[in-house]
C-alpha atoms as a PDB file:
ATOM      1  CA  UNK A   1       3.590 -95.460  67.859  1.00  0.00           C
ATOM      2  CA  UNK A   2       2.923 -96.996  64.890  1.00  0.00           C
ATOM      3  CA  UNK A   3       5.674 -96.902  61.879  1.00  0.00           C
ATOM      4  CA  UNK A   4       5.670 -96.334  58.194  1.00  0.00           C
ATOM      5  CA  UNK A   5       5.104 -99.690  55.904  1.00  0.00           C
ATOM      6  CA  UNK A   6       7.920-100.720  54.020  1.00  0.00           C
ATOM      7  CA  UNK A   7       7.091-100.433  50.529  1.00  0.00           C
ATOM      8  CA  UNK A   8       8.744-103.380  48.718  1.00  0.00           C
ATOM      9  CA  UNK A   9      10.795-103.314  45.559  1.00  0.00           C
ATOM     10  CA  UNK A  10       8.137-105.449  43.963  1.00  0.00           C
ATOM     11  CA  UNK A  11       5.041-102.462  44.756  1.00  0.00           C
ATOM     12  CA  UNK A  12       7.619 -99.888  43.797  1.00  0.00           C
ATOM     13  CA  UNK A  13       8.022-101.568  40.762  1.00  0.00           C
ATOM     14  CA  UNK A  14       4.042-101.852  40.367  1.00  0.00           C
ATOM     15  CA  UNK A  15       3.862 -98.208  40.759  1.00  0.00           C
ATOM     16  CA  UNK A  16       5.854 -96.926  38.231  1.00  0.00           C
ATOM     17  CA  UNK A  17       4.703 -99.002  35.868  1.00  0.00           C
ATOM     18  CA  UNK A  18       1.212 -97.970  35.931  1.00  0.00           C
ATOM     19  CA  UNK A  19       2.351 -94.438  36.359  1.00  0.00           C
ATOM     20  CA  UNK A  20       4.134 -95.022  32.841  1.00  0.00           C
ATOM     21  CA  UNK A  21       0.750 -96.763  31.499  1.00  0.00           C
ATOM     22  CA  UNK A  22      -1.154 -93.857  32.409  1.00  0.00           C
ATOM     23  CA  UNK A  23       1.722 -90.941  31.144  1.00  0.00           C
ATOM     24  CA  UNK A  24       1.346 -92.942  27.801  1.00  0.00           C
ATOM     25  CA  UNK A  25      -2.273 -92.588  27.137  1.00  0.00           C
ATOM     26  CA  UNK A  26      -1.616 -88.663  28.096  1.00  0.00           C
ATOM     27  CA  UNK A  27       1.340 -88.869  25.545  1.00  0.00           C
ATOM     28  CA  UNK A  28      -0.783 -90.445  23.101  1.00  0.00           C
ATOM     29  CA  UNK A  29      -2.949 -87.556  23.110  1.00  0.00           C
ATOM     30  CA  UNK A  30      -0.334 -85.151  22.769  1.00  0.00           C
ATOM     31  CA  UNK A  31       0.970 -87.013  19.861  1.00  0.00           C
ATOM     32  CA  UNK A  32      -2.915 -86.532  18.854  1.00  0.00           C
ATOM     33  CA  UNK A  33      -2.424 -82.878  18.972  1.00  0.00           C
ATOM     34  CA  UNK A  34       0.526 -83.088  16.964  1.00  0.00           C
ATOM     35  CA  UNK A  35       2.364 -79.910  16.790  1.00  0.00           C
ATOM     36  CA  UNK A  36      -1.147 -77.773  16.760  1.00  0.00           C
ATOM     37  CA  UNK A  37      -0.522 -75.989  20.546  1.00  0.00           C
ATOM     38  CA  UNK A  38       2.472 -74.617  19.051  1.00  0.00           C
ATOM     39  CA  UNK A  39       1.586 -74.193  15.382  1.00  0.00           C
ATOM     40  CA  UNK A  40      -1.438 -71.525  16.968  1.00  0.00           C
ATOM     41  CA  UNK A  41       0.661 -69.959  19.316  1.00  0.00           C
ATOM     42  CA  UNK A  42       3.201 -69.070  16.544  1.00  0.00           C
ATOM     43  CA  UNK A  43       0.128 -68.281  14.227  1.00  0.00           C
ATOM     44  CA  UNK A  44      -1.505 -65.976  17.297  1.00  0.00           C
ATOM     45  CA  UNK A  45       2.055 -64.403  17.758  1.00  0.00           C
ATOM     46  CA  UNK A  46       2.182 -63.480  14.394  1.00  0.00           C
ATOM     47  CA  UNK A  47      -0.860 -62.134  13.810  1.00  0.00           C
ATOM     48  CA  UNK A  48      -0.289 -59.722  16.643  1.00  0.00           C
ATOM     49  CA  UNK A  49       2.880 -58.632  15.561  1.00  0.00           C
ATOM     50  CA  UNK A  50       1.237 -57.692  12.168  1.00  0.00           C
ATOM     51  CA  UNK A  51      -1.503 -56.031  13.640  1.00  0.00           C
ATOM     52  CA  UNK A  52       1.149 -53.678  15.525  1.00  0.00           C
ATOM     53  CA  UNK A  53       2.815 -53.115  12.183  1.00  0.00           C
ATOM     54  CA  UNK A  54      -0.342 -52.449  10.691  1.00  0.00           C
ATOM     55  CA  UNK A  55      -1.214 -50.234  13.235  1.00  0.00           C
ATOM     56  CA  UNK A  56       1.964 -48.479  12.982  1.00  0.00           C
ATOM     57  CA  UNK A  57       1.979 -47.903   9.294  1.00  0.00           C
ATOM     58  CA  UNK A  58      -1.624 -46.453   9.438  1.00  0.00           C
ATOM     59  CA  UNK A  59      -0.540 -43.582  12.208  1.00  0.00           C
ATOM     60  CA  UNK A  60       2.109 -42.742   9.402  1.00  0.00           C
ATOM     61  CA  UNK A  61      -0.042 -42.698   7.104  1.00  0.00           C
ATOM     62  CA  UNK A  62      -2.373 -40.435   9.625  1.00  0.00           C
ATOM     63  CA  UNK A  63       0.466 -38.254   9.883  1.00  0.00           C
ATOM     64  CA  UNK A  64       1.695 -37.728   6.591  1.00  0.00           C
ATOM     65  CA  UNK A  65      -2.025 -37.006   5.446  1.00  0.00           C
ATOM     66  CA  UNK A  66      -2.108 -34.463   8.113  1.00  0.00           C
ATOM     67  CA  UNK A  67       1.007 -32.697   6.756  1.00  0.00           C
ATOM     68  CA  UNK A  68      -0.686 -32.777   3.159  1.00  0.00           C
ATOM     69  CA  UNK A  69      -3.788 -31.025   4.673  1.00  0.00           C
ATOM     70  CA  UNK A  70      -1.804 -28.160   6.479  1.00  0.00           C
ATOM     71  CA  UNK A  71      -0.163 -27.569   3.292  1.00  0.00           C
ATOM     72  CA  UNK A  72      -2.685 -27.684   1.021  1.00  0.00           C
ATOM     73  CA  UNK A  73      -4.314 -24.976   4.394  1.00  0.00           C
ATOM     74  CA  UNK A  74      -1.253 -22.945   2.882  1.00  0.00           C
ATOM     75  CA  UNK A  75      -1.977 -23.101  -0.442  1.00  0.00           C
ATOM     76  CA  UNK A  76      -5.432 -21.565   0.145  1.00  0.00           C
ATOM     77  CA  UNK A  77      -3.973 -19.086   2.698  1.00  0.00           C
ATOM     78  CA  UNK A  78      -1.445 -18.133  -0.047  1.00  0.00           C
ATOM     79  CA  UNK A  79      -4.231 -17.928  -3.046  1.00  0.00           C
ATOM     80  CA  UNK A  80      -6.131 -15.550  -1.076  1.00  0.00           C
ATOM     81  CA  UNK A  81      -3.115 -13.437  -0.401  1.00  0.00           C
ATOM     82  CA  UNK A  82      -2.527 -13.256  -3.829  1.00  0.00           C
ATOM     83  CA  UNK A  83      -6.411 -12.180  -4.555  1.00  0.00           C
ATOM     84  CA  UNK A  84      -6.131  -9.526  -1.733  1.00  0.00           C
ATOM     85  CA  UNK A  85      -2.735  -8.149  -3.280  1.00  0.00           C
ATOM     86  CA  UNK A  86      -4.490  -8.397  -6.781  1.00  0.00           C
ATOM     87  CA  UNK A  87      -7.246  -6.120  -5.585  1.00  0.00           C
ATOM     88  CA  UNK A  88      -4.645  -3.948  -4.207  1.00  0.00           C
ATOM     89  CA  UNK A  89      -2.791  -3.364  -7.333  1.00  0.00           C
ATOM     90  CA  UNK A  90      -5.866  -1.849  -9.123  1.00  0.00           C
ATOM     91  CA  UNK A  91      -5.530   1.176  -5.873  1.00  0.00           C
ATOM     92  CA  UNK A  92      -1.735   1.997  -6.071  1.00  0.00           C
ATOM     93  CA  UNK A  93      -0.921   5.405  -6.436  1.00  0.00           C
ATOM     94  CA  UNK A  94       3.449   5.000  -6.937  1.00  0.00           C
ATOM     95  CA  UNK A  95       5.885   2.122  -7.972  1.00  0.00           C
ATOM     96  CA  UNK A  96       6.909   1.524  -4.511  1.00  0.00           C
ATOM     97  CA  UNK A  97       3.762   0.099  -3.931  1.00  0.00           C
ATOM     98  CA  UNK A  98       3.276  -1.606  -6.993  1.00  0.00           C
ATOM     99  CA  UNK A  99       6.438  -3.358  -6.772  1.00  0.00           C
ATOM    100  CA  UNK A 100       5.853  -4.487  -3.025  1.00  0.00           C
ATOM    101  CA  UNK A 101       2.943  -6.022  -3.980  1.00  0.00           C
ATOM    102  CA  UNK A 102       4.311  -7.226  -6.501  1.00  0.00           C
ATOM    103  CA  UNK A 103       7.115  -8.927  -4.661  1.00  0.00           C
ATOM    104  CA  UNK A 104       4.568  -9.750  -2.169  1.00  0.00           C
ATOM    105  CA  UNK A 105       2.376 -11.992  -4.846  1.00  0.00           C
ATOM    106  CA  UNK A 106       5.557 -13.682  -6.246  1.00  0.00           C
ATOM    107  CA  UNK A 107       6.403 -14.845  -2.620  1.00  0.00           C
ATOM    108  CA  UNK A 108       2.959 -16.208  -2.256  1.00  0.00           C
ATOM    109  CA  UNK A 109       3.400 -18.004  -5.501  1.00  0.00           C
ATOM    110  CA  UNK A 110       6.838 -19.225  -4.137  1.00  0.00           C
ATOM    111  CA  UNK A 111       4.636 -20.628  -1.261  1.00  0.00           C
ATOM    112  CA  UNK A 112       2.419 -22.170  -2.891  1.00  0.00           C
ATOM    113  CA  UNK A 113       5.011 -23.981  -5.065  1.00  0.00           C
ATOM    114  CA  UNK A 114       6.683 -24.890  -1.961  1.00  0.00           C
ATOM    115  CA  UNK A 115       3.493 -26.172  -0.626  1.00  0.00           C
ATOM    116  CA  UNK A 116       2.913 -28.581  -3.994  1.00  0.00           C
ATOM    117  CA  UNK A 117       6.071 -30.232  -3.821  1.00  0.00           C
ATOM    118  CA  UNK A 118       5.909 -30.952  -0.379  1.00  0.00           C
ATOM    119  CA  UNK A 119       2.125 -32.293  -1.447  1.00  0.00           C
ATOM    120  CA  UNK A 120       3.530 -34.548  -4.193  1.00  0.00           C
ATOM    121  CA  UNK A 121       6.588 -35.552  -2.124  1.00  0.00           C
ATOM    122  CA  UNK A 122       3.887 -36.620   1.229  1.00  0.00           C
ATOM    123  CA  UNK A 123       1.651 -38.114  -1.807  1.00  0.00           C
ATOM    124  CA  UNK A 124       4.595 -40.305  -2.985  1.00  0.00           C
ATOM    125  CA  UNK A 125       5.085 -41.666   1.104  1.00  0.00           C
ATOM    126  CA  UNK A 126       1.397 -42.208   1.180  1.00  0.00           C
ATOM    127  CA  UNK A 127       1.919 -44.689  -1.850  1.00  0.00           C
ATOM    128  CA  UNK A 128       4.565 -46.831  -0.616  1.00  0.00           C
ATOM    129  CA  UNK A 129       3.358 -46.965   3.032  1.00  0.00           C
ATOM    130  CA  UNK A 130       0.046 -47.684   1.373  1.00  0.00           C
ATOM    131  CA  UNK A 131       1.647 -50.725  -0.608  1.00  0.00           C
ATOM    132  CA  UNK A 132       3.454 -51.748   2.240  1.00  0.00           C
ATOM    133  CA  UNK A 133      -0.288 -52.195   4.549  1.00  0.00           C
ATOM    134  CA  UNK A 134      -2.051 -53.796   1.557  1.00  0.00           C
ATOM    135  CA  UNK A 135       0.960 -56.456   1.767  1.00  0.00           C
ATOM    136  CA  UNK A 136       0.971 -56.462   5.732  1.00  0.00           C
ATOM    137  CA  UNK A 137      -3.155 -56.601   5.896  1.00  0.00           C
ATOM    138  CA  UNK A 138      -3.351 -59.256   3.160  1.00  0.00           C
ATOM    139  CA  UNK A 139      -0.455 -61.735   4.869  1.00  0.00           C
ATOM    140  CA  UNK A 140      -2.239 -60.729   8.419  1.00  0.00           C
ATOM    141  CA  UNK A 141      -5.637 -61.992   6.782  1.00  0.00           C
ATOM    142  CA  UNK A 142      -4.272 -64.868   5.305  1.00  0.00           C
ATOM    143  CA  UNK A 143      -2.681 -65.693   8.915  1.00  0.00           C
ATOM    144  CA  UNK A 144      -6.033 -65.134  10.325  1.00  0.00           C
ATOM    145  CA  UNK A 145      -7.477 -67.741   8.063  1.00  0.00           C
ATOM    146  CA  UNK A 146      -4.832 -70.060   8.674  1.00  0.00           C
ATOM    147  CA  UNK A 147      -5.421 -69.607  12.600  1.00  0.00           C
ATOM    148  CA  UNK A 148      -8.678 -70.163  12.618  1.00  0.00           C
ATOM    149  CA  UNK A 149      -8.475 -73.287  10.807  1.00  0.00           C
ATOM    150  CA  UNK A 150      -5.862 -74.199  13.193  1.00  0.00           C
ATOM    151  CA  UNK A 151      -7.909 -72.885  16.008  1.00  0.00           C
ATOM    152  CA  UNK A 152     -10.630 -75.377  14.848  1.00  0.00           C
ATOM    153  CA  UNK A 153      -8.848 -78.567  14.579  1.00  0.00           C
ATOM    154  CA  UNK A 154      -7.306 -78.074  18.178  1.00  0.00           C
ATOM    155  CA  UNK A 155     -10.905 -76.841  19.671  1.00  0.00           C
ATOM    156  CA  UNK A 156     -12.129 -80.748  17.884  1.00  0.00           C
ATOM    157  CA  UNK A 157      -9.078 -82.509  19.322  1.00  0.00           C
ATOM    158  CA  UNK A 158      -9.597 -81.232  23.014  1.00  0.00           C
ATOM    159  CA  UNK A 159     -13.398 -81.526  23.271  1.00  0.00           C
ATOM    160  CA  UNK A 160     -13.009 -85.099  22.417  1.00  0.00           C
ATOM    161  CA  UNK A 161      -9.666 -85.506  24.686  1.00  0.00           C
ATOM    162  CA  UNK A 162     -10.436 -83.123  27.874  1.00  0.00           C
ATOM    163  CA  UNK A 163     -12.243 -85.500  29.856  1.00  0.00           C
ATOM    164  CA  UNK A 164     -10.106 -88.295  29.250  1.00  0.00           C
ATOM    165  CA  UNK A 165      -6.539 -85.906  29.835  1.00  0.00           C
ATOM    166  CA  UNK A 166      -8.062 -84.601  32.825  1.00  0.00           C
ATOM    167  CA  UNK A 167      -8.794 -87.958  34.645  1.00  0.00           C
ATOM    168  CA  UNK A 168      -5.209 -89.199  33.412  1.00  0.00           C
ATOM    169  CA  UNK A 169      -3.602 -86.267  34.618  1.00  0.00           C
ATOM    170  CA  UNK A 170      -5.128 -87.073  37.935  1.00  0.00           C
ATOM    171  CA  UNK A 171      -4.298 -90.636  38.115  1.00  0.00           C
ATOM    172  CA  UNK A 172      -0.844 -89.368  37.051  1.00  0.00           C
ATOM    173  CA  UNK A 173      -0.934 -86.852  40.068  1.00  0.00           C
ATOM    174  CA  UNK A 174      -1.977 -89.696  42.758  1.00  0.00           C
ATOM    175  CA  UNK A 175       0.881 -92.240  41.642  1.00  0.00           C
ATOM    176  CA  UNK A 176       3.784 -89.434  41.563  1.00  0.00           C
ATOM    177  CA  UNK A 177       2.262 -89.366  45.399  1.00  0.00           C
ATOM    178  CA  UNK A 178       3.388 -92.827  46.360  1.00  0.00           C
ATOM    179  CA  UNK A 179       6.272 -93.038  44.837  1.00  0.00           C
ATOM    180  CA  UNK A 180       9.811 -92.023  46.854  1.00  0.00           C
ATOM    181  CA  UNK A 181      11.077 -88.930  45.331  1.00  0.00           C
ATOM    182  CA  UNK A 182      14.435 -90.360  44.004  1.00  0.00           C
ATOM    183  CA  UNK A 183      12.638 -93.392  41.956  1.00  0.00           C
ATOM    184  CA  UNK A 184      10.174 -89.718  40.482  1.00  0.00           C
ATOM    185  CA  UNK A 185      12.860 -88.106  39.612  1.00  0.00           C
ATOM    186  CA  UNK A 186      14.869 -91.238  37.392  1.00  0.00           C
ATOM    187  CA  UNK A 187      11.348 -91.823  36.036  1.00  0.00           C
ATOM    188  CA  UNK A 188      11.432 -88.710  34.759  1.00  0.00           C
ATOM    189  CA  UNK A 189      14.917 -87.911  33.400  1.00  0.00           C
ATOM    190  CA  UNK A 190      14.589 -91.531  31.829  1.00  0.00           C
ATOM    191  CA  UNK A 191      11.194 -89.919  30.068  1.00  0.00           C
ATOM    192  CA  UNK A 192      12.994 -86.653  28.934  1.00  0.00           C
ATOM    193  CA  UNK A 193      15.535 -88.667  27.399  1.00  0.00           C
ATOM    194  CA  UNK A 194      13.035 -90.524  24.339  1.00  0.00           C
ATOM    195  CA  UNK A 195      10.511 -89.322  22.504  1.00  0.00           C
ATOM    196  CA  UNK A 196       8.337 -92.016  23.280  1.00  0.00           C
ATOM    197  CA  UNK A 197       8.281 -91.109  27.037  1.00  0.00           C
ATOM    198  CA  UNK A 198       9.278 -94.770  27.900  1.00  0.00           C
ATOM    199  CA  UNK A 199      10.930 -94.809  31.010  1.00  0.00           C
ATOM    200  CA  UNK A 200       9.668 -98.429  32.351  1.00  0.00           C
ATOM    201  CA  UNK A 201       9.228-101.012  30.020  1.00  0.00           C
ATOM    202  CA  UNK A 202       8.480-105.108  30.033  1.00  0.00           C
ATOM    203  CA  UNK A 203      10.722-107.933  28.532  1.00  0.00           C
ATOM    204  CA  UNK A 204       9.560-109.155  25.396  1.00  0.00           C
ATOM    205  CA  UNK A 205      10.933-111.973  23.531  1.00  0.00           C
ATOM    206  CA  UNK A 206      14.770-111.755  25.514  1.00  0.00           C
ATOM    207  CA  UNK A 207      14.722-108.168  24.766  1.00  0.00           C
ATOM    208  CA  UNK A 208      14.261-104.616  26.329  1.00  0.00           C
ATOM    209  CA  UNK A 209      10.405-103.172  25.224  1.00  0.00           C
ATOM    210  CA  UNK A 210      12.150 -99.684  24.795  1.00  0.00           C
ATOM    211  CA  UNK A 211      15.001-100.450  22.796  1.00  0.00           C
ATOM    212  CA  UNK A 212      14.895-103.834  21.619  1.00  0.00           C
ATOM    213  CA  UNK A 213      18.164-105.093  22.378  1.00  0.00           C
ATOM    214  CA  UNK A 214      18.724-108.330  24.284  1.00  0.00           C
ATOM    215  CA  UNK A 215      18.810-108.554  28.094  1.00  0.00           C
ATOM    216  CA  UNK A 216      21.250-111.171  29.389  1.00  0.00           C
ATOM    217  CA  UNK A 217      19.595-114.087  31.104  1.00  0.00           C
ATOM    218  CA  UNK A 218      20.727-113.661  34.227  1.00  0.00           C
ATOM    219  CA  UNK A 219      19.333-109.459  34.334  1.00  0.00           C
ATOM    220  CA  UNK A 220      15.956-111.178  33.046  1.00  0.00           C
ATOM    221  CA  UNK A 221      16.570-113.424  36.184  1.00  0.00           C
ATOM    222  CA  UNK A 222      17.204-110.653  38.750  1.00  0.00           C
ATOM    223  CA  UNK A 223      14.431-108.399  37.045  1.00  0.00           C
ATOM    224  CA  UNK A 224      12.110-111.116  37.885  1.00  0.00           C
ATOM    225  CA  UNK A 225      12.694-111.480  41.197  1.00  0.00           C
ATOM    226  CA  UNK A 226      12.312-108.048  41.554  1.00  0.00           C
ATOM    227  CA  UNK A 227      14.997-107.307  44.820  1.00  0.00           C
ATOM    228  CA  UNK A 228      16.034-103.954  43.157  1.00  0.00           C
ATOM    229  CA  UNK A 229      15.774-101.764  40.928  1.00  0.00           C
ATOM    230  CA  UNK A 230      17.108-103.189  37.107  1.00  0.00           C
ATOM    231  CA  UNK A 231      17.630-100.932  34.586  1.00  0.00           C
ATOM    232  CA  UNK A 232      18.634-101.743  30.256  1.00  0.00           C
ATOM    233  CA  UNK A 233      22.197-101.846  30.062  1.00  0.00           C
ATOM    234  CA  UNK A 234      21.846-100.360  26.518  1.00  0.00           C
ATOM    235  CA  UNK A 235      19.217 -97.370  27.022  1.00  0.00           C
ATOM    236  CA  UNK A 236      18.888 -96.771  31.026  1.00  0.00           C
ATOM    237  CA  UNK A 237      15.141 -98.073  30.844  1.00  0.00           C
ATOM    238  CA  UNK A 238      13.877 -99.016  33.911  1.00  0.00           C
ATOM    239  CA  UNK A 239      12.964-103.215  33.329  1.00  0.00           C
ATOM    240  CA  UNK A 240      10.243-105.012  34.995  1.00  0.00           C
ATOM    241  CA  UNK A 241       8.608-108.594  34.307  1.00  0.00           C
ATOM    242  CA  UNK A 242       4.905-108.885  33.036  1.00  0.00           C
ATOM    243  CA  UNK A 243       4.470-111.718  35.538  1.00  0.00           C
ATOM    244  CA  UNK A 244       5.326-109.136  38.075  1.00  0.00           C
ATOM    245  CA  UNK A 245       2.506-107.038  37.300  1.00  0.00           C
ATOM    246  CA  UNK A 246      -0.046-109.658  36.114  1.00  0.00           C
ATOM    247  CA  UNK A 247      -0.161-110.632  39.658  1.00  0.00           C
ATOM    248  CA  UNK A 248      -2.768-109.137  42.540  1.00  0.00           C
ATOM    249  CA  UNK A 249      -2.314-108.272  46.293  1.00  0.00           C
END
């Protein structure tokens, strides 16, 4: 039965690195998106939320309108009351009926009063609710500008990126695959931790590639012979020599 190959420090080391290579030309694209996903998402978000509001103010609107019609329905209802009783005045034959008609035309004309003030009041709702969509349909417009400008510049960025971020995102798919689990998930906290999304840098000049400071000469020893896994004492990178990876199977 045959067993599993050893992987050596030295390959393991190998790995990561060019899984870090290729994570970096996917971060550089990100970086080449800037903040764009998010600034359209927040755009889109709000646009929706003012098209609800919009929405919303026009149903009141709607509504109040309605109420404006059914009394102004009254105010006809009560006009032709007052015509009928009008016509009936010119038949009565005693004061009881002329003064029931009579009472009978000055509650119409209470009506009707009724009816106009509750006309000018709806009339005076229509106006600020009608202020308030002008403001909520001209910042929804401007938004809607705004996002499709947005919209644009991202829609530029990806068809010149897609191809490229979607063969790196495969290479970055195959290395996670052959490396241990443990190593993948150091790699990764050690990623989260800096913006730059440098988790396994070289030795430049004496000193760490991710932050600069000075390794000791005996780490820079023991990260070239590569035995184990050497990490920056000052930032928790993950070290490896160039010589290391300059070299073929």
């Amino acid at each position: 039965m045959a067993t599993k190959k050893e992987v050596s420090i030295a390959d393991k080391l190998k790995s990561l690195y060019q899984l870090q290579l290729v994570d970096s030309e996917i971060d550089k694209i990100h970086v080449l998106k800037g903040e764009l996903p998010a600034e359209v998402s927040d755009l889109e978000d709000e646009v929706a939320g003012l098209e609800t509001r919009i929405n919303k103010i026009k149903d009141a609107i709607s509504e109040i309108e309605q109420q404006v019609s059914r009394h102004q329905g009254n105010i006809a209802d009560s006009n032709a009351l007052i015509e009928r009783y009008l016509e009936q005045l010119k038949q009565v034959k005693n004061n009881r009926e002329f003064d029931a008609l009579n009472k009978e035309i000055e509650y119409q004309k209470l009506e009707i009063q009724l009816s106009e003030k509750k006309i000018r009041e709806a009339t005076g709702q229509i106006e600020i609710k009608q202020a308030s969509l002008d403001t909520a349909e001209e910042k929804r417009d401007k938004r809607l500008n705004n996002l499709e400008v947005k919209q644009k510049e991202l829609k530029e960025i990806i068809k010149k990126t897609e191809k490229e971020e979607t063969q790196l995102l495969k290479e970055s798919e195959k290395a996670r695959k052959q490396i241990d689990e443990r190593l993948m998930r150091a790699y990764d906290k050690i990623r989260k931790s800096y913006r730059n999304g440098l988790a396994v840098v070289t030795i430049k000049r004496d000193a760490c590639g991710g932050c600069y400071n000075l390794v000791p000469p005996q780490l820079q020893i023991e990260v070239g012979l590569a035995k184990k896994i050497i990490v920056c004492e000052n930032c928790g990178r993950i070290l490896v020599d160039e010589d290391l990876l300059q070299t073929e199977e």
